[in-house]
PDB file of N, CA and C in Angstrom:
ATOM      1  N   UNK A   1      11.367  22.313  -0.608  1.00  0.00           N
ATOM      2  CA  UNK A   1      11.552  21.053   0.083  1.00  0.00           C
ATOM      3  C   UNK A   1      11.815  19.958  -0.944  1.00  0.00           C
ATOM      4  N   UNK A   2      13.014  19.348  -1.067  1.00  0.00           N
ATOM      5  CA  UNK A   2      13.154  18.664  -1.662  1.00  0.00           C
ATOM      6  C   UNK A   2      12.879  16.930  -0.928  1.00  0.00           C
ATOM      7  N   UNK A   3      12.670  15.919  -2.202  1.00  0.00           N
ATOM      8  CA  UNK A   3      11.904  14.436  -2.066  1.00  0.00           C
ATOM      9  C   UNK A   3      13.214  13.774  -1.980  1.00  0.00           C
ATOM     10  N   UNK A   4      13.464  12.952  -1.518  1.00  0.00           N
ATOM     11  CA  UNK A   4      14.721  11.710  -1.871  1.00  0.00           C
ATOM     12  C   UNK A   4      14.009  10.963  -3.214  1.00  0.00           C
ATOM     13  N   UNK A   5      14.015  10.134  -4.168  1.00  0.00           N
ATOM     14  CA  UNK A   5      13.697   9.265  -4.837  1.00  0.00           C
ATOM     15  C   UNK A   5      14.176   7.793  -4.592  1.00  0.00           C
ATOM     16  N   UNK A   6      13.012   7.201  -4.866  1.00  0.00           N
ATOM     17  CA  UNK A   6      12.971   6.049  -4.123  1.00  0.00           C
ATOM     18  C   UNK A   6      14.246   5.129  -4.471  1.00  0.00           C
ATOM     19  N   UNK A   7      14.627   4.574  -3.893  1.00  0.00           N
ATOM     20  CA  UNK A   7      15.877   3.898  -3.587  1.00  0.00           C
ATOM     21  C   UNK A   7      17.021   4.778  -3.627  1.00  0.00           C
ATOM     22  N   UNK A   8      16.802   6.573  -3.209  1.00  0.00           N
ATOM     23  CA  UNK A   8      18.227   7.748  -2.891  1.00  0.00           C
ATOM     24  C   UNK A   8      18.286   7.293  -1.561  1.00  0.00           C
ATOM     25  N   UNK A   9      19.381   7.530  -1.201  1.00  0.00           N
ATOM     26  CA  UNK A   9      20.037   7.764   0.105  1.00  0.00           C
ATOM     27  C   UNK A   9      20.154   8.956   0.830  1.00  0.00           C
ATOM     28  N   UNK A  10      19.835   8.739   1.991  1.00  0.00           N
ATOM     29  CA  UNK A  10      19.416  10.375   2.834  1.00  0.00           C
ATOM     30  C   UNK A  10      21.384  10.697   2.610  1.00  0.00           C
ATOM     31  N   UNK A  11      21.164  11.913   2.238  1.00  0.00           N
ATOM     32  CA  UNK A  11      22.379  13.026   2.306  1.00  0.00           C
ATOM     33  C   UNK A  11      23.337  13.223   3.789  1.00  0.00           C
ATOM     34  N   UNK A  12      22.813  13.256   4.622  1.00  0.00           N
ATOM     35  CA  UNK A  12      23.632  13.474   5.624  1.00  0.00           C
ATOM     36  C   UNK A  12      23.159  12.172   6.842  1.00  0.00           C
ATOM     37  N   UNK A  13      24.312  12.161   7.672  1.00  0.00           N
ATOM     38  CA  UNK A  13      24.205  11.270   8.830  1.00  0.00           C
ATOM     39  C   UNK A  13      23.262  11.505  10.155  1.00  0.00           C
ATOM     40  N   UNK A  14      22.746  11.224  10.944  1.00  0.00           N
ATOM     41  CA  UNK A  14      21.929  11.480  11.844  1.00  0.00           C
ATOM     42  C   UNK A  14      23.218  11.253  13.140  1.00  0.00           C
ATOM     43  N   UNK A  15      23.364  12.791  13.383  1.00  0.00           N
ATOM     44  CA  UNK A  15      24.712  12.338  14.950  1.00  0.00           C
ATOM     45  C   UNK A  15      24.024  11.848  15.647  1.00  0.00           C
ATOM     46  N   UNK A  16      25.213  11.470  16.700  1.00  0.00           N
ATOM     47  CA  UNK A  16      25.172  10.892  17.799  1.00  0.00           C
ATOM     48  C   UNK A  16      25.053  11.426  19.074  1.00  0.00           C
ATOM     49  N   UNK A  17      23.478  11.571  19.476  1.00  0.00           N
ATOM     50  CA  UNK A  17      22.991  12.358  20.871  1.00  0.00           C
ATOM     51  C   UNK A  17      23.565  12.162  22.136  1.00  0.00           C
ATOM     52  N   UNK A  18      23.846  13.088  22.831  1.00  0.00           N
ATOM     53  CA  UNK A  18      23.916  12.480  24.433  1.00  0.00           C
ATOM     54  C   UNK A  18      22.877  12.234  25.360  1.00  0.00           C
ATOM     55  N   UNK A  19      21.632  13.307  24.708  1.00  0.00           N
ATOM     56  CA  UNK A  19      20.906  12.939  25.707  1.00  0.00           C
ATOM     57  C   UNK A  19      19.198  13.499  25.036  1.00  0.00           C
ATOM     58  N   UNK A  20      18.116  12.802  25.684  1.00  0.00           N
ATOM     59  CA  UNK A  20      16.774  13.070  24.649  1.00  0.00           C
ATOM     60  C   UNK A  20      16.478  14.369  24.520  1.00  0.00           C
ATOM     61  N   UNK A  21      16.629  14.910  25.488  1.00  0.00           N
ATOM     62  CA  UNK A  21      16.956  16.274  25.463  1.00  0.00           C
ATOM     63  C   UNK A  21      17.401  16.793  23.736  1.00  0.00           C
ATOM     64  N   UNK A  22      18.809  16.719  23.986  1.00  0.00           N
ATOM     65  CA  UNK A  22      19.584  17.108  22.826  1.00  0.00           C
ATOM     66  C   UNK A  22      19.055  16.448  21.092  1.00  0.00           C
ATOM     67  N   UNK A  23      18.457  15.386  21.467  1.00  0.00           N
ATOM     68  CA  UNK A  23      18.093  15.050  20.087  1.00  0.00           C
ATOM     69  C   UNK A  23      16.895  15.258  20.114  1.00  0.00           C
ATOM     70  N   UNK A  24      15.936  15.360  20.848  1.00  0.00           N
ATOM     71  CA  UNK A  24      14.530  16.139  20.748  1.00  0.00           C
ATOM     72  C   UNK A  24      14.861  17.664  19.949  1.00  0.00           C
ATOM     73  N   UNK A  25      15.676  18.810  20.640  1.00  0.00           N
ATOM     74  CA  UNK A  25      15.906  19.819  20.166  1.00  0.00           C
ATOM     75  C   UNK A  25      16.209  19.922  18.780  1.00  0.00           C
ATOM     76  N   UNK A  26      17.157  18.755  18.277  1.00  0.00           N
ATOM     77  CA  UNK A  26      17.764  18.671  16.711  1.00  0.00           C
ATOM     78  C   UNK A  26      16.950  18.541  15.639  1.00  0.00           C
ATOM     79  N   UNK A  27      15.798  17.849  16.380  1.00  0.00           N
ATOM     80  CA  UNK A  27      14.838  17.634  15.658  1.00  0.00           C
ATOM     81  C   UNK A  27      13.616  18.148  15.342  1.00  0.00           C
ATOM     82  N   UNK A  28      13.480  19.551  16.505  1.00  0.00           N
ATOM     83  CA  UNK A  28      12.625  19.956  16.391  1.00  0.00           C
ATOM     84  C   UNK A  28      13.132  21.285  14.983  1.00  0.00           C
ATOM     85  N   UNK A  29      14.459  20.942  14.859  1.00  0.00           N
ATOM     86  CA  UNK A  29      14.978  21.931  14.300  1.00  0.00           C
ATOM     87  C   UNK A  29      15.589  21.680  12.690  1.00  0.00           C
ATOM     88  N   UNK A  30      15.438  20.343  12.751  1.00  0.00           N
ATOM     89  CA  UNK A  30      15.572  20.173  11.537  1.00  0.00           C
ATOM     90  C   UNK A  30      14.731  19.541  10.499  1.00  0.00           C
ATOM     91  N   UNK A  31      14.644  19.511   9.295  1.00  0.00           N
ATOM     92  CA  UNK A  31      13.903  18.227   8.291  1.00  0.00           C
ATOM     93  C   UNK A  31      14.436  17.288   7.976  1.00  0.00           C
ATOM     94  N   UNK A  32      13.915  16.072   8.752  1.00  0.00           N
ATOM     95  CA  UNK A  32      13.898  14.590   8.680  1.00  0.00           C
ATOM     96  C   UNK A  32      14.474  13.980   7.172  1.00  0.00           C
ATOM     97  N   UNK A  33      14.080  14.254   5.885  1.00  0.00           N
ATOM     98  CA  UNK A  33      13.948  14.197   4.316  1.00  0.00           C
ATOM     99  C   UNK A  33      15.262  13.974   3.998  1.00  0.00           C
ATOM    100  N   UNK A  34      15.938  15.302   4.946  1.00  0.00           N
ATOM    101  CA  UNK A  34      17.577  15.280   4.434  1.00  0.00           C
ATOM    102  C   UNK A  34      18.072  14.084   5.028  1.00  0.00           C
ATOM    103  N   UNK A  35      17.770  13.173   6.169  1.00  0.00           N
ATOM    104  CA  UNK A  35      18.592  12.353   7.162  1.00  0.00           C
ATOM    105  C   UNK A  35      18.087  10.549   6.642  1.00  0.00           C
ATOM    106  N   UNK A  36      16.842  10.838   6.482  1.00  0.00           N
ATOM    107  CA  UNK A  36      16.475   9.282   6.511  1.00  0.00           C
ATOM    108  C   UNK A  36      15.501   9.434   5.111  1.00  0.00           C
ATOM    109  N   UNK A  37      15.539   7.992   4.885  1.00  0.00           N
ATOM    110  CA  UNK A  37      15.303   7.613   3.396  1.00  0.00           C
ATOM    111  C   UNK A  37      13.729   7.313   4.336  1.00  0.00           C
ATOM    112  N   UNK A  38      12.440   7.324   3.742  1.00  0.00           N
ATOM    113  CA  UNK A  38      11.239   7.362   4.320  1.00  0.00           C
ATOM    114  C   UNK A  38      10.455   6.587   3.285  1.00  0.00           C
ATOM    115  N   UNK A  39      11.440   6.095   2.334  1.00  0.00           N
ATOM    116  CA  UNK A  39      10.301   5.378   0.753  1.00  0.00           C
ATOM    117  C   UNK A  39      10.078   3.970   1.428  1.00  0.00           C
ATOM    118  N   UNK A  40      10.765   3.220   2.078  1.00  0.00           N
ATOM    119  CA  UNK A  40      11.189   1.946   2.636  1.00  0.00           C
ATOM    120  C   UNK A  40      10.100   2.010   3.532  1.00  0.00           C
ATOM    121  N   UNK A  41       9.872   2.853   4.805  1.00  0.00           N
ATOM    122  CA  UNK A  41       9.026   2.837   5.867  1.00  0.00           C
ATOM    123  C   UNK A  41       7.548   1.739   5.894  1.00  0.00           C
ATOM    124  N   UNK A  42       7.553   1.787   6.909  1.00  0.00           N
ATOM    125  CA  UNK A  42       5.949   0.813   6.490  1.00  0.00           C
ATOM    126  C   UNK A  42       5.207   1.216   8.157  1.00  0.00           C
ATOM    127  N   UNK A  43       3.790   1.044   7.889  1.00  0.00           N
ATOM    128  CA  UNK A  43       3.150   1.587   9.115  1.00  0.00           C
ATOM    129  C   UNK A  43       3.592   0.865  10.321  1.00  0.00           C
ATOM    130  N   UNK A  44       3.407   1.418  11.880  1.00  0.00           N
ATOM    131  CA  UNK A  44       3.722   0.726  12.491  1.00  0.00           C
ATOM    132  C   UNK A  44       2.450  -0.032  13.418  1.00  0.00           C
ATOM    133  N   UNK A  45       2.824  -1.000  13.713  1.00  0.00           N
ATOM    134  CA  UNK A  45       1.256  -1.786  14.425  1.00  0.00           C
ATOM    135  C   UNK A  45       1.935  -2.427  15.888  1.00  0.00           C
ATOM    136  N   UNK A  46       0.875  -1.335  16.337  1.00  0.00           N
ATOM    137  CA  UNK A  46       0.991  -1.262  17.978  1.00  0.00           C
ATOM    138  C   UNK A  46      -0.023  -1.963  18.727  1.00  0.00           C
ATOM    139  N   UNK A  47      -0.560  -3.608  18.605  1.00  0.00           N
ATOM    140  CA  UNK A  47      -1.506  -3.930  19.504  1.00  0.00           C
ATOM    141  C   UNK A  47      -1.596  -3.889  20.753  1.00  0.00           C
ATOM    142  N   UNK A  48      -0.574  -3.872  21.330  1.00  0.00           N
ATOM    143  CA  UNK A  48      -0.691  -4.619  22.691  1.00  0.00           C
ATOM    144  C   UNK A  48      -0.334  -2.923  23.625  1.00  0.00           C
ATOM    145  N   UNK A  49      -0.588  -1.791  23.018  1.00  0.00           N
ATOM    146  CA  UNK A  49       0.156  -0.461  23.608  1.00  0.00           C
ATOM    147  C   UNK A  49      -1.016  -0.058  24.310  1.00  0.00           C
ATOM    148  N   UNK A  50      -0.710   0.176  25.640  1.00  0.00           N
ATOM    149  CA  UNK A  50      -1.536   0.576  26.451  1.00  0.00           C
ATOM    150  C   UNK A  50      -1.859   2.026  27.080  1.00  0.00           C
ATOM    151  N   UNK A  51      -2.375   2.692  27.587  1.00  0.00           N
ATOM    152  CA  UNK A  51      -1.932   4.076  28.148  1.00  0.00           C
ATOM    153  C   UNK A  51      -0.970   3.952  29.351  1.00  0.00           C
ATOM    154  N   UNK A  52      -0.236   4.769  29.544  1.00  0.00           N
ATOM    155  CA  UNK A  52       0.359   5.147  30.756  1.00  0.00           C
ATOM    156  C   UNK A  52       0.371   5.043  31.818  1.00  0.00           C
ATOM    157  N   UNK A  53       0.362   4.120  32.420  1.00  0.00           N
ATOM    158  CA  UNK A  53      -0.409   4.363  34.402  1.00  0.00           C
ATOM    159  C   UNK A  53       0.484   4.731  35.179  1.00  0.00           C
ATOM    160  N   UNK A  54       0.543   4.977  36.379  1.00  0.00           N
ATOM    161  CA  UNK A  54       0.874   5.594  37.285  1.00  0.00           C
ATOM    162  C   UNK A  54       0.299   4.513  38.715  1.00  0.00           C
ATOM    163  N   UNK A  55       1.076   4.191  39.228  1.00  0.00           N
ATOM    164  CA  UNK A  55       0.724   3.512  40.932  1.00  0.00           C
ATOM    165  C   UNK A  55       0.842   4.709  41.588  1.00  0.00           C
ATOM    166  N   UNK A  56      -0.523   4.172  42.448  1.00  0.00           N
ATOM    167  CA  UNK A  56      -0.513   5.260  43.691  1.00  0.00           C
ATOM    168  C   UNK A  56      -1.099   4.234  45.101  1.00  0.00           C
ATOM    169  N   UNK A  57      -0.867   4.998  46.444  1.00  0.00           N
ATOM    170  CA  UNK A  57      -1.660   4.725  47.254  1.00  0.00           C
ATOM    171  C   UNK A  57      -3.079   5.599  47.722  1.00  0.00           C
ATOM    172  N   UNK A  58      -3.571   4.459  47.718  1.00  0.00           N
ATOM    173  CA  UNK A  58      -4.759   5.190  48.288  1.00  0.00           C
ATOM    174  C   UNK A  58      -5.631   4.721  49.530  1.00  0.00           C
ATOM    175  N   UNK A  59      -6.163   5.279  50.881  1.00  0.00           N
ATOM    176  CA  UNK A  59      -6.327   4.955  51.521  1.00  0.00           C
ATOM    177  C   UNK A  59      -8.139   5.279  51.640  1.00  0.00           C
ATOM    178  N   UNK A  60      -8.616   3.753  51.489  1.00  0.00           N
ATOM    179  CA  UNK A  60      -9.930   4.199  51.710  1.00  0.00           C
ATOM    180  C   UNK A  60     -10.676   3.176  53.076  1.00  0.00           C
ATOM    181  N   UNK A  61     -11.848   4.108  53.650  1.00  0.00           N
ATOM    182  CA  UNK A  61     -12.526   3.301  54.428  1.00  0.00           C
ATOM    183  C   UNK A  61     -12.489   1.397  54.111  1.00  0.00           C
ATOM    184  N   UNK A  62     -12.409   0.962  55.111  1.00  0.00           N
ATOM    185  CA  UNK A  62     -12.812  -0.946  54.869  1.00  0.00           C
ATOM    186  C   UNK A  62     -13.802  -1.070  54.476  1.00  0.00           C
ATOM    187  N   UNK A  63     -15.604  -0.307  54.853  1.00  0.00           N
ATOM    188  CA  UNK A  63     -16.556  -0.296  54.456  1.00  0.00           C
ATOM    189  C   UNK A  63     -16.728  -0.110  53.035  1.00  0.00           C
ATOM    190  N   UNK A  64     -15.939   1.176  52.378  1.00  0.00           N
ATOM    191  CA  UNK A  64     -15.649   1.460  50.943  1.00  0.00           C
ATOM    192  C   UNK A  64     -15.068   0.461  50.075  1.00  0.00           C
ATOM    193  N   UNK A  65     -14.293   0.226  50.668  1.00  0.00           N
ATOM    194  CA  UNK A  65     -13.712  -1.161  49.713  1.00  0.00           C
ATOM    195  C   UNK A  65     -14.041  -2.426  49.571  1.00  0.00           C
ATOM    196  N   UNK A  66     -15.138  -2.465  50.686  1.00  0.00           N
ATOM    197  CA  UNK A  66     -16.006  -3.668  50.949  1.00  0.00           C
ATOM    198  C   UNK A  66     -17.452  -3.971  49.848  1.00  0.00           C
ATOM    199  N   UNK A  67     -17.761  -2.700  49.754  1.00  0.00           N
ATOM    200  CA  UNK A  67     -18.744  -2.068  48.935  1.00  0.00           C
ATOM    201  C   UNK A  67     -18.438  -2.739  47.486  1.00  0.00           C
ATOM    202  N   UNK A  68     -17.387  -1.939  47.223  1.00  0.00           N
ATOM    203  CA  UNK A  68     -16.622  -1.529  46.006  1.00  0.00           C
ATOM    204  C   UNK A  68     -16.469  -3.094  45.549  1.00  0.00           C
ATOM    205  N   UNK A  69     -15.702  -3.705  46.434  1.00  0.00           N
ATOM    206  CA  UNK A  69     -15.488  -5.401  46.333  1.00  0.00           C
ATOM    207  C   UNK A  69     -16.459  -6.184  45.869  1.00  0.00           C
ATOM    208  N   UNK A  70     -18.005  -5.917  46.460  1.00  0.00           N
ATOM    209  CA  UNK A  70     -18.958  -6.701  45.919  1.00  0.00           C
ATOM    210  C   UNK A  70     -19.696  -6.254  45.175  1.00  0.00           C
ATOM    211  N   UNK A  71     -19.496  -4.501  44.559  1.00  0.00           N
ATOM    212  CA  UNK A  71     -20.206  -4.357  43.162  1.00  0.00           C
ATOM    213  C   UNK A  71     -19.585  -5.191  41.953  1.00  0.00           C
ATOM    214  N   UNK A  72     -18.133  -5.167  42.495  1.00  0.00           N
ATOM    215  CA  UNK A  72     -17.178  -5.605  41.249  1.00  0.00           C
ATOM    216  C   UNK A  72     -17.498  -6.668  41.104  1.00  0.00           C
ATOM    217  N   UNK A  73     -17.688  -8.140  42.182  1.00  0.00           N
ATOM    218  CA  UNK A  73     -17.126  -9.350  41.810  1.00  0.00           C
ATOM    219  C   UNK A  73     -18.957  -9.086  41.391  1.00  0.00           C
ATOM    220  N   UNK A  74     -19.732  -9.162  41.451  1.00  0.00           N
ATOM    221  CA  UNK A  74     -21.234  -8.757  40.576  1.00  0.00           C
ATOM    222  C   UNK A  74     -21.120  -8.287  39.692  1.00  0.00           C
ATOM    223  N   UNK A  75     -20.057  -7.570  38.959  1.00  0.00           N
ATOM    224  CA  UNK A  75     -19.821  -7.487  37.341  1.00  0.00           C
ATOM    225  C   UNK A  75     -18.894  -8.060  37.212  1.00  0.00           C
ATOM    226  N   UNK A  76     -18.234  -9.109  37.862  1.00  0.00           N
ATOM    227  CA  UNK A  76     -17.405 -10.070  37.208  1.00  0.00           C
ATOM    228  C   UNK A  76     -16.364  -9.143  37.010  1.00  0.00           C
ATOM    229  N   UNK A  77     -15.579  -8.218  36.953  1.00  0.00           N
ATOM    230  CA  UNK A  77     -14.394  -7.376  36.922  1.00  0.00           C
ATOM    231  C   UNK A  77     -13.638  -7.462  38.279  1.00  0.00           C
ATOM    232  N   UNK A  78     -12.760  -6.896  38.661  1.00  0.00           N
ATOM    233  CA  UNK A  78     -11.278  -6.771  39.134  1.00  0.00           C
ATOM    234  C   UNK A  78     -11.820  -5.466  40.360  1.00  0.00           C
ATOM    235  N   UNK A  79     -11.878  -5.193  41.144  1.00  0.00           N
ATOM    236  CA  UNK A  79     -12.780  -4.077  42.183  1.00  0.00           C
ATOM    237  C   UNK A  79     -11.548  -2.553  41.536  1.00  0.00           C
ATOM    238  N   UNK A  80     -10.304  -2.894  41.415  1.00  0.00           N
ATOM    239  CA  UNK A  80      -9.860  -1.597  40.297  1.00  0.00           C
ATOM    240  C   UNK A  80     -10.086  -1.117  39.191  1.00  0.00           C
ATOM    241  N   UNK A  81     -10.567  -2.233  38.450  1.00  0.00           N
ATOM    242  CA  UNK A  81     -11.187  -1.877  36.978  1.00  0.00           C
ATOM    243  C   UNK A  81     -12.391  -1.214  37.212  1.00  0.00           C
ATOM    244  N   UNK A  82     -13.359  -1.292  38.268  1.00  0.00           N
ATOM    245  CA  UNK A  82     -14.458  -1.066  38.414  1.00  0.00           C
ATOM    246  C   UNK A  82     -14.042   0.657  39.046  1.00  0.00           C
ATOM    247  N   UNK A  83     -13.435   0.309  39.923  1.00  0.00           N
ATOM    248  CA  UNK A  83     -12.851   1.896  40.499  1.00  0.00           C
ATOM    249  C   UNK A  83     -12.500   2.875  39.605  1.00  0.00           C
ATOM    250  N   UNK A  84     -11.708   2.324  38.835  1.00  0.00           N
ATOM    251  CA  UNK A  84     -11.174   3.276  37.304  1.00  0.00           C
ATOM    252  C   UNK A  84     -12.296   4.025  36.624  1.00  0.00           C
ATOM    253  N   UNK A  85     -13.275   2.428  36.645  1.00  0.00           N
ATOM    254  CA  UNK A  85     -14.390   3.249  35.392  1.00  0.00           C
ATOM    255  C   UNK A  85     -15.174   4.116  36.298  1.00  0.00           C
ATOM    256  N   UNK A  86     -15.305   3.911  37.481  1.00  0.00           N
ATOM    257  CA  UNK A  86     -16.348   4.885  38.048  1.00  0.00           C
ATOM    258  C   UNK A  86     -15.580   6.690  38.445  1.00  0.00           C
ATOM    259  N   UNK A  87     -14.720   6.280  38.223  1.00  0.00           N
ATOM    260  CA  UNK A  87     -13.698   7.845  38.255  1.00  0.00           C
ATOM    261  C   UNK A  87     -13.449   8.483  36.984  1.00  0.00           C
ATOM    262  N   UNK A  88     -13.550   7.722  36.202  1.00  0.00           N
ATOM    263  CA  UNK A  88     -13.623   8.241  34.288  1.00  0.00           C
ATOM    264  C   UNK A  88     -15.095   8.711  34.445  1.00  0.00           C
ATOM    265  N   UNK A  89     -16.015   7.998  34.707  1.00  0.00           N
ATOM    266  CA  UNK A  89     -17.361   8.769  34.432  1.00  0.00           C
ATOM    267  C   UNK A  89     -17.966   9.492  35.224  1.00  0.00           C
ATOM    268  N   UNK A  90     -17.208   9.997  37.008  1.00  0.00           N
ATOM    269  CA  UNK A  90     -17.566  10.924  37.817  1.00  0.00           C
ATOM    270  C   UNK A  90     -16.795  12.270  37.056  1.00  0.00           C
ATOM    271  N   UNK A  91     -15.393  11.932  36.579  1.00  0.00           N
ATOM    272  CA  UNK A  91     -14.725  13.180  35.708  1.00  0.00           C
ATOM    273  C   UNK A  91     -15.464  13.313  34.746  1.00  0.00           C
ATOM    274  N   UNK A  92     -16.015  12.724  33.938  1.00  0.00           N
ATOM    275  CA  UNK A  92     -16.565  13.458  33.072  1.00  0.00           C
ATOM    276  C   UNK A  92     -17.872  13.856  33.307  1.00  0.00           C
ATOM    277  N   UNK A  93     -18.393  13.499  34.168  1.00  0.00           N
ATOM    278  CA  UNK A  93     -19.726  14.029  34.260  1.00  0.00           C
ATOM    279  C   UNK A  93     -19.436  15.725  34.972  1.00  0.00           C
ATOM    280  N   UNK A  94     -18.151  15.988  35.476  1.00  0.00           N
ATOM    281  CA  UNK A  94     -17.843  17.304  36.266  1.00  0.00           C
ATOM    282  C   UNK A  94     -17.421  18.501  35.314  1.00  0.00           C
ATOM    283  N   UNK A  95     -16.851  17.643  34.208  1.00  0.00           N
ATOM    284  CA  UNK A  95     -16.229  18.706  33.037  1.00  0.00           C
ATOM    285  C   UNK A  95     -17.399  18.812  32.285  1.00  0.00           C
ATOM    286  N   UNK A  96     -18.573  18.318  32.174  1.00  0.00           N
ATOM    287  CA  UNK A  96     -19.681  18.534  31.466  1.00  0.00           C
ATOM    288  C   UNK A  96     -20.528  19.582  32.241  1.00  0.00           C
ATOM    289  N   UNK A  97     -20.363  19.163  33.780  1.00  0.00           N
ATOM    290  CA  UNK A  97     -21.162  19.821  34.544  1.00  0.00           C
ATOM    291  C   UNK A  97     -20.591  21.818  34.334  1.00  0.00           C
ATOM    292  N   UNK A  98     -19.302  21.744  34.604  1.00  0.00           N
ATOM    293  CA  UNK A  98     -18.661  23.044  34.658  1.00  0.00           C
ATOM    294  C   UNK A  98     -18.789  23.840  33.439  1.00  0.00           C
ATOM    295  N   UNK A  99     -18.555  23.098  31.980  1.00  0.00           N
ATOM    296  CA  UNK A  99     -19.005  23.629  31.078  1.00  0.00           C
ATOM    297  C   UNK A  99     -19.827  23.995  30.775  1.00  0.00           C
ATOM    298  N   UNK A 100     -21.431  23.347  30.960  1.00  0.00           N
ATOM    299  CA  UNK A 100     -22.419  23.680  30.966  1.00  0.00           C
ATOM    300  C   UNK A 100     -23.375  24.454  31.526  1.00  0.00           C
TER     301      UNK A 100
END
């Protein structure tokens, strides 16, 4: 495996994909070293990157959401933020449960 030295120029061109597909594959297939100069690079800083969400509907009792409504505004949170966290820690309490 050969290094570029700092201020070399990557050897070959990086084509031109049609589709992520096609340049995912190129890449899984080739070494980066030969294409791009990597001495220059600098870390990248991602504050504001969040996870992934997904909208859904969901249909729950009025009583449930009524509930749900006044645990939340009693912790001062959002009645979804509160929903979220209580579904992160019913899942994990189930994958602990099954494992164990």
């Amino acid at each position: 495996m050969s290094v570029l030295k700092r201020g070399a120029k990557p050897k070959r061109i990086v084509p031109r994909f049609k589709s992520e597909d096609e340049e995912r594959e190129f890449w899984s297939l080739q070494d980066s070293l030969g294409y791009l100069d990597w001495s220059k690079t600098r870390p990248a800083i991602l504050p504001r990157l969040k996870p992934s969400t997904a909208t859904i509907s969901l249909r729950l009792p009025e009583s449930l959401l009524t509930a749900l409504t006044v645990l939340a505004n009693q912790r001062d949170v959002p009645y979804q933020s509160l929903l979220k966290i209580f579904l992160a820690e019913r899942i994990e309490y189930e994958r602990r449960r099954k494992v164990g």
